[in-house]
C-alpha atoms as a PDB file:
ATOM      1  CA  UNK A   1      50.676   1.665 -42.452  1.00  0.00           C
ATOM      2  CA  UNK A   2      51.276   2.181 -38.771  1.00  0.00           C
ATOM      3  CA  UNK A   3      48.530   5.236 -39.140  1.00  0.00           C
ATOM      4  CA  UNK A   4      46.371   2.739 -39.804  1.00  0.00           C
ATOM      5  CA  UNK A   5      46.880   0.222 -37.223  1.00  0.00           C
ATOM      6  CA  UNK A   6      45.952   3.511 -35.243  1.00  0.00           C
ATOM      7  CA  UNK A   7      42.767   4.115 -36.070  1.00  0.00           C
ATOM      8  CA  UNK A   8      42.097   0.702 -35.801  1.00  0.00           C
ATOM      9  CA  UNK A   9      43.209   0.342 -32.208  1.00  0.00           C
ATOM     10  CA  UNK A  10      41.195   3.812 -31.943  1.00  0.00           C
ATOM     11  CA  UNK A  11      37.812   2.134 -33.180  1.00  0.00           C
ATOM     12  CA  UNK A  12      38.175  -0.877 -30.878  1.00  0.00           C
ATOM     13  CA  UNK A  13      38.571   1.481 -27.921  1.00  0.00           C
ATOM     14  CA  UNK A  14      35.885   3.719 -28.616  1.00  0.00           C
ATOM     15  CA  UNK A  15      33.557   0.426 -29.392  1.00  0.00           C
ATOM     16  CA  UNK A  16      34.790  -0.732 -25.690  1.00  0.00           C
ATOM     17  CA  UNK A  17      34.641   2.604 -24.695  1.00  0.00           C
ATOM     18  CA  UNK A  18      30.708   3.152 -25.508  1.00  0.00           C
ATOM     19  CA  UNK A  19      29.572  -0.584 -24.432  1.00  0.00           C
ATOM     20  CA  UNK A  20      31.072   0.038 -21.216  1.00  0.00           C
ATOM     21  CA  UNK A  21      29.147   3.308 -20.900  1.00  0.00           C
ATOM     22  CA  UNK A  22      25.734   1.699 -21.849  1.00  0.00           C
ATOM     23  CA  UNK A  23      26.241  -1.238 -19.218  1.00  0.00           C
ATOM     24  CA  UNK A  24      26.543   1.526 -16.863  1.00  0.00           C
ATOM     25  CA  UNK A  25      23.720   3.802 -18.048  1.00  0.00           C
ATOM     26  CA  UNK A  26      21.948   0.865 -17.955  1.00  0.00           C
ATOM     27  CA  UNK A  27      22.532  -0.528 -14.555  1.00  0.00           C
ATOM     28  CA  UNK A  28      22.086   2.844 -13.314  1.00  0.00           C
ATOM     29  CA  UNK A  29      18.302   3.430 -14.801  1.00  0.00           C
ATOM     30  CA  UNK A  30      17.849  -0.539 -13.302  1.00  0.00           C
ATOM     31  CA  UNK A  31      18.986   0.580  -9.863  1.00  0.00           C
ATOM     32  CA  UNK A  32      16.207   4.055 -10.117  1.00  0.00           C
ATOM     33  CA  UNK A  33      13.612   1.597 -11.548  1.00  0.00           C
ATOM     34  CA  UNK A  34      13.852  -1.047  -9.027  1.00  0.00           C
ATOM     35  CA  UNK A  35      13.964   2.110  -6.375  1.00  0.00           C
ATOM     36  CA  UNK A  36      11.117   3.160  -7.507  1.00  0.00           C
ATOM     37  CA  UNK A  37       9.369  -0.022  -7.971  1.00  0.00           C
ATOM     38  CA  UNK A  38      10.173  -0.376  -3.933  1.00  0.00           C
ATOM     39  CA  UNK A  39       8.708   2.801  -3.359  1.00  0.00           C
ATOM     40  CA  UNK A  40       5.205   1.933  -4.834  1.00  0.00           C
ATOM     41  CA  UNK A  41       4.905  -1.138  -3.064  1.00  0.00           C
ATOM     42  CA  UNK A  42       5.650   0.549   0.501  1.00  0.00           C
ATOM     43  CA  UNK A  43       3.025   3.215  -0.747  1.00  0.00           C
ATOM     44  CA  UNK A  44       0.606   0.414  -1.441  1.00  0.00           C
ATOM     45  CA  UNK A  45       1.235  -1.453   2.052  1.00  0.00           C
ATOM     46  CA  UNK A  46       0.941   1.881   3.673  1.00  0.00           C
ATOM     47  CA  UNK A  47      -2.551   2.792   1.859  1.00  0.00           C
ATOM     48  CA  UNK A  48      -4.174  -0.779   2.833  1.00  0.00           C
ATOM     49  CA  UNK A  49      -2.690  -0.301   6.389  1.00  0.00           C
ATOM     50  CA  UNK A  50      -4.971   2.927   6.296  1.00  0.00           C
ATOM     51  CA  UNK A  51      -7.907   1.897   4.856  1.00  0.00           C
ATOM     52  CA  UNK A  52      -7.528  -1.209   7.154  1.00  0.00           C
ATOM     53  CA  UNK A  53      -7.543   1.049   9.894  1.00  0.00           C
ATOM     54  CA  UNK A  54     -10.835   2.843   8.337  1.00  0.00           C
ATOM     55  CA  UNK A  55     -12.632  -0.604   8.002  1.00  0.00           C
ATOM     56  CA  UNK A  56     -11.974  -1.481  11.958  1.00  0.00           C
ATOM     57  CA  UNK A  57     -13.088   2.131  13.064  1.00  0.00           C
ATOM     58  CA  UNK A  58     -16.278   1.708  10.942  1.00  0.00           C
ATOM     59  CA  UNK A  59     -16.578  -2.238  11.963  1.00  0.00           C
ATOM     60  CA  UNK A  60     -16.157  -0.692  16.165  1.00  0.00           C
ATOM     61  CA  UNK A  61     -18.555   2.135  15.433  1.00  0.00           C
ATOM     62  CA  UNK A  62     -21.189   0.381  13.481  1.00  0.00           C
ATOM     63  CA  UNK A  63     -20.593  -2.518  16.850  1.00  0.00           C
ATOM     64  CA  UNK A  64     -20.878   0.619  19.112  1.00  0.00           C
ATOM     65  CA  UNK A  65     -24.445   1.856  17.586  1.00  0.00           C
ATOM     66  CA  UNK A  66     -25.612  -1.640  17.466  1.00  0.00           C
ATOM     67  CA  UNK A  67     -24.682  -2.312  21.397  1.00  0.00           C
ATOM     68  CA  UNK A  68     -26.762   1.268  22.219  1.00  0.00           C
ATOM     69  CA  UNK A  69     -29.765  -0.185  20.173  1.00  0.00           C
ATOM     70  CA  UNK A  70     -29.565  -3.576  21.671  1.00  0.00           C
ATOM     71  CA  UNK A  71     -29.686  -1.405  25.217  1.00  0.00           C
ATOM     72  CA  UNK A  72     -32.328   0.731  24.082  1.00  0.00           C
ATOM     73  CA  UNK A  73     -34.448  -2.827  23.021  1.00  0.00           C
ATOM     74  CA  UNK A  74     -33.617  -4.170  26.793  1.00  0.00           C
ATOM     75  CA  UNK A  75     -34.888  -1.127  28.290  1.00  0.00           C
ATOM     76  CA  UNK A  76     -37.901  -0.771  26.033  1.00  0.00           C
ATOM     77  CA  UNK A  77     -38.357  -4.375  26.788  1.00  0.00           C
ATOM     78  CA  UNK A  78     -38.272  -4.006  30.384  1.00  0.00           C
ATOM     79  CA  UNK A  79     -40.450  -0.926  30.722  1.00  0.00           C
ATOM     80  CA  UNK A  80     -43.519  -3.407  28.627  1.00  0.00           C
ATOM     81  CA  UNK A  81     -42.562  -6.112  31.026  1.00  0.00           C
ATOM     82  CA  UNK A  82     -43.352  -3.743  33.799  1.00  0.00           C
ATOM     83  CA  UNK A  83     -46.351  -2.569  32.560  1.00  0.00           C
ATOM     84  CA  UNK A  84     -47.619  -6.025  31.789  1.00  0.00           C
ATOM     85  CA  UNK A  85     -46.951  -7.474  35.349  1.00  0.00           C
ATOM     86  CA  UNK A  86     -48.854  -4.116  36.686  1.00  0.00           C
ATOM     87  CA  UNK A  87     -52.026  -4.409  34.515  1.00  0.00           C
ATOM     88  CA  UNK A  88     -52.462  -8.125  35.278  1.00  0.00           C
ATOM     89  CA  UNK A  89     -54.801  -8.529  38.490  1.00  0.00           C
END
């Protein structure tokens, strides 16, 4: 009878023994997961940041282009301007 009561007291520690282990596996895998979860958001903030950046450069450039047309209109405007006042007698 007492070889009994062993195996017993054997069963209920590996039962103990195993949930412990998979409460531990598990937290572990939660701890990479939410790591990794981290990770894709800062890769995500990082690639708007970017393309953020690429929208201002092409907002300044396309700004840029449209200030040396606007200059290029003044001038062209002030070159007819001339040639009006000079042809009028």
């Amino acid at each position: 009878m007492a070889h009994r009561y062993h195996v017993t007291n054997n069963l209920w520690l590996w039962i103990g023994f195993n949930g412990f282990v998979l409460i531990m596996l598990n937290l572990f895998i939660g701890i990479i997961m939410n790591s990794m979860s981290e990770m894709h958001a800062e890769l995500d903030e990082q690639v708007r940041a970017k393309q953020s950046v690429a929208e201002n450069d092409s907002v300044l450039s396309n700004l840029t282009a449209l200030d040396q047309q606007l200059s290029a209109l003044k001038s062209q405007l002030r070159d007819l301007r001339g040639k009006l006042t000079n042809n009028t007698p």
